[in-house]
Protein backbone atom coordinates (compact mmCIF):
# COMPACT_ATOMS: atom_id res chain seq x y z
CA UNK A 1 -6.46 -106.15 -90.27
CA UNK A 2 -5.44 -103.07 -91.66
CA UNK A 3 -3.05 -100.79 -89.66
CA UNK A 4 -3.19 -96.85 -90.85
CA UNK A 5 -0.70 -94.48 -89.49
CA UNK A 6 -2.80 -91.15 -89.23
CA UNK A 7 -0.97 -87.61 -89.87
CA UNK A 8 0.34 -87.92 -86.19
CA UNK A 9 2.39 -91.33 -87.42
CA UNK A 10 2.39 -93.43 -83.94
CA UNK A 11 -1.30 -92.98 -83.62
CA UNK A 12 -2.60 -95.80 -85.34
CA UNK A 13 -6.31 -96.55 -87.13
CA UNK A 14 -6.45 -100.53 -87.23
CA UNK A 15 -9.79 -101.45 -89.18
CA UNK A 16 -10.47 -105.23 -88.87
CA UNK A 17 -11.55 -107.75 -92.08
CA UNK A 18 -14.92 -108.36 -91.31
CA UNK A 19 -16.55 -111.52 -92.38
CA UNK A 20 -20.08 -111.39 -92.64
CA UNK A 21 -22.85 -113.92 -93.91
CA UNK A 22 -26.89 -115.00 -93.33
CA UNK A 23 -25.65 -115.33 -89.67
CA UNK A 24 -23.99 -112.32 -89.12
CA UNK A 25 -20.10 -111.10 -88.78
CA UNK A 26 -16.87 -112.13 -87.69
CA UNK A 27 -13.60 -110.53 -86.95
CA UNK A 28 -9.91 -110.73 -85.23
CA UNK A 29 -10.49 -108.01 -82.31
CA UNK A 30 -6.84 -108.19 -81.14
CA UNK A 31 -4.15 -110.52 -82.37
CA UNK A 32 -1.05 -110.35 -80.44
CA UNK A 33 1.68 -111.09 -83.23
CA UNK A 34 0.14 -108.29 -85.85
CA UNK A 35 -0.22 -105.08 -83.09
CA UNK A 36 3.46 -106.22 -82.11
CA UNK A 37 4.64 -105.74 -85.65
CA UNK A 38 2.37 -102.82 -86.57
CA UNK A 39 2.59 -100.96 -82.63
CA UNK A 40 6.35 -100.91 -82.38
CA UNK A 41 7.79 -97.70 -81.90
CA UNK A 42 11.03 -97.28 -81.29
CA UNK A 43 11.81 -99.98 -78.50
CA UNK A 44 8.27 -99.96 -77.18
CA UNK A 45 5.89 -103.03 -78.06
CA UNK A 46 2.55 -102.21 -75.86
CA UNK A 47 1.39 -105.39 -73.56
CA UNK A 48 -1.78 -105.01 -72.33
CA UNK A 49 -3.16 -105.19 -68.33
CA UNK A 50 -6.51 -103.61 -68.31
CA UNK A 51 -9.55 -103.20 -70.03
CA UNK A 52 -12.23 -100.40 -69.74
CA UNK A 53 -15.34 -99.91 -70.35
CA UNK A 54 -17.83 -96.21 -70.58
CA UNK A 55 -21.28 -96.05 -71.29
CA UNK A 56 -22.36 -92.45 -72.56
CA UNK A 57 -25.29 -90.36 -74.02
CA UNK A 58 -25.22 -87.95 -77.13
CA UNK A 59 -23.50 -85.34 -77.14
CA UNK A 60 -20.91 -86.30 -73.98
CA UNK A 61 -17.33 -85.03 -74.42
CA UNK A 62 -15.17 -87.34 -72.30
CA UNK A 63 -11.52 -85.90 -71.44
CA UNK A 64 -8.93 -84.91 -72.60
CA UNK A 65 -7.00 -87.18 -70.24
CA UNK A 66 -3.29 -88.30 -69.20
CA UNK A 67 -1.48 -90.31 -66.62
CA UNK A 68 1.92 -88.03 -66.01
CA UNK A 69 4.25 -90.42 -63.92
CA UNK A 70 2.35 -93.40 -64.98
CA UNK A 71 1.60 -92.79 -68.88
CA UNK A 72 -0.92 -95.42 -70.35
CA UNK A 73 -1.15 -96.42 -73.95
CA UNK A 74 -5.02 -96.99 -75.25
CA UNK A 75 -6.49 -99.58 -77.82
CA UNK A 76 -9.69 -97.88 -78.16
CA UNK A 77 -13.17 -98.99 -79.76
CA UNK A 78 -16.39 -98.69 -79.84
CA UNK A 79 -18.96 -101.53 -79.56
CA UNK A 80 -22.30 -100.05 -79.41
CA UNK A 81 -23.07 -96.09 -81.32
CA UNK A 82 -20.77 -94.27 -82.58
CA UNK A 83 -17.64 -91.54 -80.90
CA UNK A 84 -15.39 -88.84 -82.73
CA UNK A 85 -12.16 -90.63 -80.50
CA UNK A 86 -9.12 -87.45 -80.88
CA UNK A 87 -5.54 -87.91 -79.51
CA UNK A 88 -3.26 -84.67 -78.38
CA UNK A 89 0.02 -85.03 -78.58
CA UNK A 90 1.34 -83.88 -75.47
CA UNK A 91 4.90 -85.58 -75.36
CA UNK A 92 7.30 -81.76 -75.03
CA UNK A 93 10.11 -82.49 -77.93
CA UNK A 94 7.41 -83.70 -80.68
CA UNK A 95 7.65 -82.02 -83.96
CA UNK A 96 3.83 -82.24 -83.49
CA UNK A 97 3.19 -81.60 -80.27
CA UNK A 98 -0.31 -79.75 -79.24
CA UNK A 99 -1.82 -81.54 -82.92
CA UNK A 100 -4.42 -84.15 -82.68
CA UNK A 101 -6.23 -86.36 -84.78
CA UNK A 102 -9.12 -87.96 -84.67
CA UNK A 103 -11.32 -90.87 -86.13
CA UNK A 104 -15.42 -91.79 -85.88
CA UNK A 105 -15.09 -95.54 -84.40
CA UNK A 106 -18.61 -97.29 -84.20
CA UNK A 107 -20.42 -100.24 -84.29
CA UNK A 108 -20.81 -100.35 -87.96
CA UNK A 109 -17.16 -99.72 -88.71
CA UNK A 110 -15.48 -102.14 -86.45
CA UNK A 111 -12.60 -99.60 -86.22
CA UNK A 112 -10.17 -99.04 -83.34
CA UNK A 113 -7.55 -96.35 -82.62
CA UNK A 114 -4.35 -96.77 -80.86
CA UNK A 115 -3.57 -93.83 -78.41
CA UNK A 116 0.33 -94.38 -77.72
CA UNK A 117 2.03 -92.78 -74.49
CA UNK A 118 2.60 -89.23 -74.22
CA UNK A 119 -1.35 -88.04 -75.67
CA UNK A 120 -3.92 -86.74 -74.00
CA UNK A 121 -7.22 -88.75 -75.06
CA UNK A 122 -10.73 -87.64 -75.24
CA UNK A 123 -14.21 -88.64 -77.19
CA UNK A 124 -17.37 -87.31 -77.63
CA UNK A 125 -20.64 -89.40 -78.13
CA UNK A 126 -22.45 -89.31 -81.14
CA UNK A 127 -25.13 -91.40 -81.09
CA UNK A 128 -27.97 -91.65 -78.38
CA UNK A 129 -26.48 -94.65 -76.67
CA UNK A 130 -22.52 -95.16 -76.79
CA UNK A 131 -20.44 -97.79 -74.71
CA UNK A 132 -16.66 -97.49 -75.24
CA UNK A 133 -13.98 -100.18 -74.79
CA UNK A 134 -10.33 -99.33 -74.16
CA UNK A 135 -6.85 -101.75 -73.25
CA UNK A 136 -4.59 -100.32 -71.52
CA UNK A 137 -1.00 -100.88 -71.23
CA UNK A 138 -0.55 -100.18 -67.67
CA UNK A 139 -2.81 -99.80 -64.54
CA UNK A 140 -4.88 -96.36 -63.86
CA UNK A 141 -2.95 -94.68 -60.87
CA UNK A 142 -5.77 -91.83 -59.80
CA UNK A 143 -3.75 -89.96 -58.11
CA UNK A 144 -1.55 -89.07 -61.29
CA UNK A 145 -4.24 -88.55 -63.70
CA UNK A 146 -3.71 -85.19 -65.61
CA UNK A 147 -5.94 -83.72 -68.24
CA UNK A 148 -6.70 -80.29 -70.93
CA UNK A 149 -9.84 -78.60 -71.20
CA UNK A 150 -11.22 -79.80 -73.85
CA UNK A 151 -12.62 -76.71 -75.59
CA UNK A 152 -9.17 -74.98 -75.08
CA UNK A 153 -9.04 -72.97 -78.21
CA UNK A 154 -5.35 -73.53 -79.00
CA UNK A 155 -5.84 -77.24 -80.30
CA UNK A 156 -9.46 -76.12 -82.04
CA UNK A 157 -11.13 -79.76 -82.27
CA UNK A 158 -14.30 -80.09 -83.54
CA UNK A 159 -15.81 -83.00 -81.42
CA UNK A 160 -18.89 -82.76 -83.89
CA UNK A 161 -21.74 -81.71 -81.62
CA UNK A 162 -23.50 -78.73 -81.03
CA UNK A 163 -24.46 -78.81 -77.22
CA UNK A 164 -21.38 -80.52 -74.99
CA UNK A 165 -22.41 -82.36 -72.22
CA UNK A 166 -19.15 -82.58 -70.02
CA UNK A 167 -18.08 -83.44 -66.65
CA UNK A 168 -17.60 -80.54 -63.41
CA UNK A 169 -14.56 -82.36 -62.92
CA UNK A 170 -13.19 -82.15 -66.90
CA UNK A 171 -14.64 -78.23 -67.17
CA UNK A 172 -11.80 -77.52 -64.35
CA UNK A 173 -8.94 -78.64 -66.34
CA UNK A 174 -6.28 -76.64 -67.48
CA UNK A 175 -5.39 -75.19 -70.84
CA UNK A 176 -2.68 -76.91 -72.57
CA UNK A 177 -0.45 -73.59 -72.65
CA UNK A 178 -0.78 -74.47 -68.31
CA UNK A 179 0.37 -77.50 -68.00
């Protein structure tokens, strides 16, 4: 596995060695002693308690969410299709906070981003059939769940579609300069 610090360094691309033949591929998904070498940060060495899974259409923008008492770390990929993933950094004393980054994570590419603590997370589908897996390093609380519109023009992503499908629920969120 590689592990690629993008230009926000504790979010994290990790693209697996894929070994493929006649029969088709193999590769190490997770591997607890390499993510605790390449995830530290600081004191913090993510564990990992639950596991999600989203099913979406073309052109769905999913979030951008955040847990605010309860902040979750995400190990994101995607198994079938193809998503532009993006992490906000949200955390108040960053030197880079309102950035984000993003990566395409597919079926074909294996990839998977790591989402740390303190970023808002979001996707948007890019294929006509898209299922999403994510760990989590602690449990979803729903009643702390916190989230930015994700077409607020201050952190200009371009989730690389051209007619958003999005949620009631994720229209009604607030613009990061509200929070």
């Amino acid at each position: 596995m590689q592990f690629s610090r993008l230009e926000i360094p504790d979010v994290i691309l990790i693209t697996p060695n894929v070994f493929g033949d006649t029969r088709g591929y193999f590769f190490e998904v997770f591997h607890e002693d390499k993510f605790s070498i390449n995830f530290t940060t600081g004191e913090y060495t993510p564990k990992f308690v639950q596991d999600n899974q989203a099913f979406s259409t073309k052109g769905v923008v999913r979030g951008l969410h955040f847990q605010n008492e309860y902040p979750q770390g995400k190990l994101v990929r995607c198994i079938k299709g193809s998503v532009l993933d993006v992490a906000v950094d949200i955390r108040p004393n960053s030197p880079t906070f309102g950035h984000h980054v993003s990566a395409v994570l597919s079926e074909h590419n294996h990839n998977q981003l790591w989402v740390p603590r303190g970023f808002a997370h979001g996707y948007s589908s890019l294929e006509d059939e898209n299922i999403v897996l994510y760990k989590c390093d602690d449990f979803y609380h729903p009643e702390d769940e916190g989230g930015i519109k994700w077409d607020d023009p201050s952190l200009n992503i371009d989730w690389n579609i051209s007619s958003p499908i999005v949620s009631d629920k994720d229209m009604l969120l607030p613009l990061l300069s509200e929070l």
